[in-house]
Protein backbone atom coordinates (compact mmCIF):
# COMPACT_ATOMS: atom_id res chain seq x y z
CA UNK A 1 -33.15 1.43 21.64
CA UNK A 2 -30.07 2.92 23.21
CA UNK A 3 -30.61 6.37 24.99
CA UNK A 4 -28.76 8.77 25.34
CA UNK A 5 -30.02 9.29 29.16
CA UNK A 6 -26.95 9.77 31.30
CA UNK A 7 -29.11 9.03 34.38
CA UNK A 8 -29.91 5.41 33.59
CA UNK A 9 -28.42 2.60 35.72
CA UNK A 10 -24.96 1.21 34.15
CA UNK A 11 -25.63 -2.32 33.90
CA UNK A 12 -22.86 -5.27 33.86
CA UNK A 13 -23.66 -9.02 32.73
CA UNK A 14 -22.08 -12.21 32.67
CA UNK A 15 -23.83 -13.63 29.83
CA UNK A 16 -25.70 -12.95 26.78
CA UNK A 17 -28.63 -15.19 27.89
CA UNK A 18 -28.84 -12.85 30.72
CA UNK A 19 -31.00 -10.41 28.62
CA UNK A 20 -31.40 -12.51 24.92
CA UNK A 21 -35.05 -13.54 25.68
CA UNK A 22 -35.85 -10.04 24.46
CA UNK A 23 -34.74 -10.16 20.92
CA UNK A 24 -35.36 -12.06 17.74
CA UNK A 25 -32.33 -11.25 15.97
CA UNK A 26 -28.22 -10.19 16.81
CA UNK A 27 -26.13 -7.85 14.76
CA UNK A 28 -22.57 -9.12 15.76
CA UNK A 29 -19.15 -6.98 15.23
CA UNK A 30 -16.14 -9.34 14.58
CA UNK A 31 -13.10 -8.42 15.47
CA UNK A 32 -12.58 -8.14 19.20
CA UNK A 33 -15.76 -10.04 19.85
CA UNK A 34 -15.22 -13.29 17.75
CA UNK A 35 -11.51 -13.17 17.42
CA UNK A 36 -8.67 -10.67 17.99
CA UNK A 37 -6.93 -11.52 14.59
CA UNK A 38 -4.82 -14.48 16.21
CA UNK A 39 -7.07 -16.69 17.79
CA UNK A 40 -10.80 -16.86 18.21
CA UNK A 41 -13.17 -16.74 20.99
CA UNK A 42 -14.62 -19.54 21.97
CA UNK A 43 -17.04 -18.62 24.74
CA UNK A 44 -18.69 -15.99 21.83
CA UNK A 45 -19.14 -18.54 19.12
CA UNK A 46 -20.95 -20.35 21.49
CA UNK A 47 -23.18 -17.79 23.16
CA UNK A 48 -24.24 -16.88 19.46
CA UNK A 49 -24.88 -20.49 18.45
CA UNK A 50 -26.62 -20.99 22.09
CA UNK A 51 -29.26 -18.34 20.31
CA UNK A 52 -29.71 -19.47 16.98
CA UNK A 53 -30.76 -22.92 18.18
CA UNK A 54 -33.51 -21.11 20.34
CA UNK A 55 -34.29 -19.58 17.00
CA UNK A 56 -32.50 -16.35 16.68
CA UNK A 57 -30.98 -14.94 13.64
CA UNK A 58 -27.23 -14.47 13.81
CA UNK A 59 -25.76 -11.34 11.33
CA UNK A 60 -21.87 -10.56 11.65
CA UNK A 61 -21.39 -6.91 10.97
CA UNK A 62 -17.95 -6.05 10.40
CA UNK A 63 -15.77 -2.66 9.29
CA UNK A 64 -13.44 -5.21 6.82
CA UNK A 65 -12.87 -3.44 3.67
CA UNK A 66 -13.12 -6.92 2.21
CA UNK A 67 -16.55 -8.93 0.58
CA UNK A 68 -17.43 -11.07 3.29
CA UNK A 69 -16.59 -14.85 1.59
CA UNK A 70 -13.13 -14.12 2.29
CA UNK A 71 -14.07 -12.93 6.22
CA UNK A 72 -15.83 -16.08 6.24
CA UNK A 73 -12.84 -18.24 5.44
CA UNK A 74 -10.88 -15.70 7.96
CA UNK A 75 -13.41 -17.03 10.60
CA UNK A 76 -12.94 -20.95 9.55
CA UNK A 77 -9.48 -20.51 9.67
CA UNK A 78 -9.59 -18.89 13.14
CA UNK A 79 -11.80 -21.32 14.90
CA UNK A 80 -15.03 -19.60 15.10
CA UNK A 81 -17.96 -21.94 14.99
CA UNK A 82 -20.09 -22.20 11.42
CA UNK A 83 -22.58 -22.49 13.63
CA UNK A 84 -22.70 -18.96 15.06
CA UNK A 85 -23.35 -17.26 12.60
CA UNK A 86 -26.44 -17.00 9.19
CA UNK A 87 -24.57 -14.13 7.42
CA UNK A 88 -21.80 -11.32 6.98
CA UNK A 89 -22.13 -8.16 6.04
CA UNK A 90 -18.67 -5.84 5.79
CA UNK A 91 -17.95 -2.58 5.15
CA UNK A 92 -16.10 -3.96 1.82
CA UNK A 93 -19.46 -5.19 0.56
CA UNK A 94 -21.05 -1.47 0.83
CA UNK A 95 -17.76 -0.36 -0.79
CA UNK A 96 -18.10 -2.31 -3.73
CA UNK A 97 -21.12 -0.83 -4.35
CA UNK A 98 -19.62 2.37 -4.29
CA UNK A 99 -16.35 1.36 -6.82
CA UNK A 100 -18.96 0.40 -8.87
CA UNK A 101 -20.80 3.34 -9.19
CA UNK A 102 -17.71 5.09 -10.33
CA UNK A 103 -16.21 2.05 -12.25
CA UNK A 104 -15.17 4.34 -15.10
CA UNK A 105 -13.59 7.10 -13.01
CA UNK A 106 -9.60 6.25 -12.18
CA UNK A 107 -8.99 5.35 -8.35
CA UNK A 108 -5.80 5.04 -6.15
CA UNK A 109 -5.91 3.04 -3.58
CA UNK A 110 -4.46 3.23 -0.13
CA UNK A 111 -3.89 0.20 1.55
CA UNK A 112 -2.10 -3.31 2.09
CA UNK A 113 -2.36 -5.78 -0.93
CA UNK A 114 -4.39 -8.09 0.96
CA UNK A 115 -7.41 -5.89 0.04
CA UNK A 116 -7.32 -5.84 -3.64
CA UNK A 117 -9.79 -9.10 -3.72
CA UNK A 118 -11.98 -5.43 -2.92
CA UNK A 119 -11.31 -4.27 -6.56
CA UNK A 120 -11.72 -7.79 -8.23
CA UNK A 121 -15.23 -8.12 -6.60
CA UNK A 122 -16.12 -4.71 -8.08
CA UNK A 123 -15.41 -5.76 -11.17
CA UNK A 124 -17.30 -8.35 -11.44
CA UNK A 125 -20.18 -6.55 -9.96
CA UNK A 126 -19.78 -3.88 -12.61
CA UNK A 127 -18.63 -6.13 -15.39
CA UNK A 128 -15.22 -4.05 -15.74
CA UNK A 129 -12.20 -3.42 -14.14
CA UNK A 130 -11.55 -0.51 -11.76
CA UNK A 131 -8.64 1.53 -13.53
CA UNK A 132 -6.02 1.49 -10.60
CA UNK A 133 -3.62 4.04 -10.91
CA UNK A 134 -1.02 6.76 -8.93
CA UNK A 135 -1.70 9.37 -7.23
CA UNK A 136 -1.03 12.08 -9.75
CA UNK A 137 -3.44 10.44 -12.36
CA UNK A 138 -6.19 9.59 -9.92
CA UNK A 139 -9.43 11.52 -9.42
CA UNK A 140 -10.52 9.74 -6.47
CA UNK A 141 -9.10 7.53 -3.22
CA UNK A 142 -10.06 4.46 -2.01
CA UNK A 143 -8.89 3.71 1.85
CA UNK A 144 -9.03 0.21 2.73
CA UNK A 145 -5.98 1.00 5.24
CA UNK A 146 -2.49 1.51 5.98
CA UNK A 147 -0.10 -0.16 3.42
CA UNK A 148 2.26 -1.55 6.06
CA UNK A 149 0.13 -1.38 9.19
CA UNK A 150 2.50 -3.15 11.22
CA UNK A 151 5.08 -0.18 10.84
CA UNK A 152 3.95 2.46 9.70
CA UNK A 153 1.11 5.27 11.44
CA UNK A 154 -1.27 8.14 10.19
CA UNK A 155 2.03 10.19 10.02
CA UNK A 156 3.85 8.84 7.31
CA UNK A 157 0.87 9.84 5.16
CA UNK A 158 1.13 13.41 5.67
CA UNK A 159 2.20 14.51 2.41
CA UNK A 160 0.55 12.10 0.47
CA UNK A 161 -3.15 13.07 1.93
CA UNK A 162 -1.80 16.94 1.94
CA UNK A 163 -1.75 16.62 -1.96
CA UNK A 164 -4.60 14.91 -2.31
CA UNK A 165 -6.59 17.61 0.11
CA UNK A 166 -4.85 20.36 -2.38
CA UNK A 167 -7.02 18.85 -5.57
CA UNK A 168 -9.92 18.05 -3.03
CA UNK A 169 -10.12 14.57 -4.30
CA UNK A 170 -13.37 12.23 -2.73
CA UNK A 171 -11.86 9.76 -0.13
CA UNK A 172 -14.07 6.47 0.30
CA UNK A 173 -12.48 5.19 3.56
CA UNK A 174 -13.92 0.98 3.53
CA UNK A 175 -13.04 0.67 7.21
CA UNK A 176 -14.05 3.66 10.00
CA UNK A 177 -12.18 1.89 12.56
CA UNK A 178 -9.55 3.75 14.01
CA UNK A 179 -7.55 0.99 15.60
CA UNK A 180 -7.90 -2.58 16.41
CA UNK A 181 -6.00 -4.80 18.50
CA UNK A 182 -4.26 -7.48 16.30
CA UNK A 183 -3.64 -9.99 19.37
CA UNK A 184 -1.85 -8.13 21.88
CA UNK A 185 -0.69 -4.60 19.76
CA UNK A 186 -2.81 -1.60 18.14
CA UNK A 187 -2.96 -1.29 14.38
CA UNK A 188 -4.51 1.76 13.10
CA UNK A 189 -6.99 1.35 10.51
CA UNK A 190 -8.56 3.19 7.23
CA UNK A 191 -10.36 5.21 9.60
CA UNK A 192 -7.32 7.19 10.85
CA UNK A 193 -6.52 7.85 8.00
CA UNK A 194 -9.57 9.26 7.17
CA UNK A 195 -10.34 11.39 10.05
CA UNK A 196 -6.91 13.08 9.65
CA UNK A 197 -7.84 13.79 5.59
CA UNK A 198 -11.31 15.56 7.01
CA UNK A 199 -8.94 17.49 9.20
CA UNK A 200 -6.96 18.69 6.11
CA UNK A 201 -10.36 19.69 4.68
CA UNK A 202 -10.38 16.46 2.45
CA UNK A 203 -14.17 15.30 1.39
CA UNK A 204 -14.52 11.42 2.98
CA UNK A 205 -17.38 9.26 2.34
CA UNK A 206 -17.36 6.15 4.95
CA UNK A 207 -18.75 2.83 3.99
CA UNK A 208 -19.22 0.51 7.16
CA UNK A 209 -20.29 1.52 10.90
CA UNK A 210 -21.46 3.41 12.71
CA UNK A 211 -23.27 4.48 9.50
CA UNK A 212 -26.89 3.56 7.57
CA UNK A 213 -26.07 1.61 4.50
CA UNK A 214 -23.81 -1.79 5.96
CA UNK A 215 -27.22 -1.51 8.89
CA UNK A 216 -29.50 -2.01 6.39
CA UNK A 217 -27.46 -4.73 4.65
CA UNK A 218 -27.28 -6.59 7.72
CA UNK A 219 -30.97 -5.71 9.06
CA UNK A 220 -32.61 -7.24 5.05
CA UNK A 221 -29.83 -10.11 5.74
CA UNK A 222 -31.07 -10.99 9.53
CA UNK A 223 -34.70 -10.80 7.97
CA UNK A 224 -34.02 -13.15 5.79
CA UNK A 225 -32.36 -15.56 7.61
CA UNK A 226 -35.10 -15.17 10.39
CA UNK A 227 -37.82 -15.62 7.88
CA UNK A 228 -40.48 -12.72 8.70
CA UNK A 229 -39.88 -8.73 9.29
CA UNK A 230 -38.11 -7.75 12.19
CA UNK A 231 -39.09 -5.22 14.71
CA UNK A 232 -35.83 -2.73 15.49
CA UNK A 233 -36.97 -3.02 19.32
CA UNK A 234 -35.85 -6.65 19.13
CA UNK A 235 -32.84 -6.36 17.38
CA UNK A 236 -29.43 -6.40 19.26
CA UNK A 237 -26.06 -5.16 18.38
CA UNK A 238 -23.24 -6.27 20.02
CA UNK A 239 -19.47 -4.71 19.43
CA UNK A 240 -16.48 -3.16 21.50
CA UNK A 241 -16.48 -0.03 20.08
CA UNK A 242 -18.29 3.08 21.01
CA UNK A 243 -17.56 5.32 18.17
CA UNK A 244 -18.40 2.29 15.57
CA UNK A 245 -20.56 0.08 17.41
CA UNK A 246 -22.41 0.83 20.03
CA UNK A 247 -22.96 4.58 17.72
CA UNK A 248 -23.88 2.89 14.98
CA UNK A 249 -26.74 1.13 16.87
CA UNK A 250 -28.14 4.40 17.94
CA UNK A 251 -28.16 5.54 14.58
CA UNK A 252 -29.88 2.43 13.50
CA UNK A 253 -32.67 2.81 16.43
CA UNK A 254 -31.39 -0.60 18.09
CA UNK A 255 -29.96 -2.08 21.75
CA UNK A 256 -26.50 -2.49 21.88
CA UNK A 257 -24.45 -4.83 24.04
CA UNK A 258 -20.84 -3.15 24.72
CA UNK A 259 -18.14 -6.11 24.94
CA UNK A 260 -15.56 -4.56 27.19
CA UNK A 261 -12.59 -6.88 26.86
CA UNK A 262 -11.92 -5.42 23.25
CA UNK A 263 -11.26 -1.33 22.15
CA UNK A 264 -12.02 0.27 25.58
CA UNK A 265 -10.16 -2.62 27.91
CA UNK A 266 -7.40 -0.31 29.34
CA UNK A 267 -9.79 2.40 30.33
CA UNK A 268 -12.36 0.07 31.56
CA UNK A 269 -10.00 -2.85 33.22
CA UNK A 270 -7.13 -1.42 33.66
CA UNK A 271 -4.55 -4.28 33.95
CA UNK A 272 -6.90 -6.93 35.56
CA UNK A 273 -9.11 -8.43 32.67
CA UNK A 274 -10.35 -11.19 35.25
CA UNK A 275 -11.96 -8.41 37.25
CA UNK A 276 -15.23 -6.70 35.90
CA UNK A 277 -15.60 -3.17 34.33
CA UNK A 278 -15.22 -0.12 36.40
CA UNK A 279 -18.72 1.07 36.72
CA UNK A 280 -17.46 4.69 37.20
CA UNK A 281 -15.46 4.05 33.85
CA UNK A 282 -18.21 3.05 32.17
CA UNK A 283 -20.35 5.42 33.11
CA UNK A 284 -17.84 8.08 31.98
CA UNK A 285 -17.35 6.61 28.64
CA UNK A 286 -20.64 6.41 28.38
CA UNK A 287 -21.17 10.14 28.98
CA UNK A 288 -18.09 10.91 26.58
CA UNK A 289 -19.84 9.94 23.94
CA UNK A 290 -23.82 10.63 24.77
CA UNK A 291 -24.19 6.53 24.44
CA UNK A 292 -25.97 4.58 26.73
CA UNK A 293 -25.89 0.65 25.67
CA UNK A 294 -28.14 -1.61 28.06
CA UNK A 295 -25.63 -3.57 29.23
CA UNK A 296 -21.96 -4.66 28.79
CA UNK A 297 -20.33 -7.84 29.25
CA UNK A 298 -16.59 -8.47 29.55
CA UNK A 299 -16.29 -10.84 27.19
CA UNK A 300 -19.75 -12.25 24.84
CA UNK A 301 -20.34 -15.50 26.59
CA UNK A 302 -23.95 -17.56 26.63
């Protein structure tokens, strides 16, 4: 599994197959893997297909706060390969789970308008509609993101998640990411949000990684789609980020394969993206956050 050893040789490769013989099964994160929200990456659709034909199982594992059909037509529409891939599981299918358990209980949500296909899939999973309503009459938040991520940051939310920290309203956040790259520029995600409510003393449950319940989604939907029990020891994850990723494989007691074009490129690149990782970097990053992966790869490629 990963270690948390910080004396264990940092180790670079230049392609998945390098080290692939060794597992039955992938977990794959999405965004800055597959695509960066613009345009899709070739070289990784391939890699992944590369190891279902040898008879892998495939499992994209993403922090979306939306069910995964409409992250699959995402993918079409972006170019990555059908072929890559046996199954999604997103952070918006564990929330919907959650919704539903409190169908009855009146919810505001906080986020862009894309993600109310979240609320409609709750409803049919509950057989009612959640009650959406404001602020003042809800008694709990849903998080799905920023409401105009393009503009706006965790600041302009100040008030809004100071009142809600004053009635100590739940907060699910449905994506723990903290920021993405859309193409070229940082978005901040649910998960900002959501860290700065905890700080406010605000109660947050996360659905999504780096925690248990979207793992053991993915882990019953890579069983399936390999056809027999899998054995954790065999079991990659692959993502960009360390504090949803590459922790969340820890958690889950499997390898993880840090991709370190996407998140951590700045710190780990610096401007030169044809040049590998700075070991040294790594190895610091590494140590920042007690995380060891076995390898990392500038960008997944067979």
């Amino acid at each position: 599994m990963t270690t948390h050893d910080d004396t264990r040789e940092i180790r670079q490769v230049e392609g998945l197959g390098e080290i692939s013989d060794r597992y039955d099964a992938i977990l794959c994160d999405i965004w800055g893997v597959l695509h960066n929200g613009v345009a899709s990456f070739s070289p990784a659709s391939d890699a992944l297909t590369a190891f279902r034909r040898r008879g892998g199982a495939v499992v994209l594992i993403s922090n979306a706060p939306r069910p995964s059909a409409p992250i699959r037509s995402q993918l079409e529409r972006l170019g990555v390969s059908p072929h890559a891939f046996d199954a999604i599981a997103t952070s918006g299918d564990v929330t919907i789970d959650l919704i539903a358990e409190r169908i009855g209980d009146p919810v505001l949500h906080i986020g862009p308008e894309r993600d109310l296909s979240l609320f409609n899939a709750a409803a049919e999973a509950a057989g009612r509609r959640p009650n959406l309503v404001s602020l003042e009459d809800a008694s709990y938040a849903l998080c799905t993101g920023l409401r105009h991520d393009v503009t706006e940051t965790p600041r302009d939310y100040e008030a809004e998640l100071g009142d809600m920290a004053a009635r100590a309203m739940t907060m699910i956040c449905a994506n723990p990411d903290i920021v993405i790259h859309r193409g070229d520029v940082l978005i901040y995600c649910a998960g900002a949000l959501a860290r700065r409510y905890e700080d406010l003393g605000g109660p947050v449950v996360y659905a999504g990684k780096p925690y248990p319940p979207i793992y053991r989604r993915a882990l019953a939907l890579a069983e399936e789609a390999f056809g027999a029990p899998l054995d954790r020891r065999r079991v990659l994850a692959i993502g960009d980020g360390m504090i949803t990723d590459i922790a969340g494989a820890a958690v889950a007691g499997l390898d993880a394969l840090l991709v370190t074009h996407g998140i951590h490129r700045a710190a780990l690149h610096g401007e030169n993206l044809a040049s590998p990782a700075s070991a040294s970097e790594l190895r610091r990053l590494y140590a920042e956050h007690s995380l060891w992966p076995v390898a990392a790869i500038g960008e997944l490629r067979a």
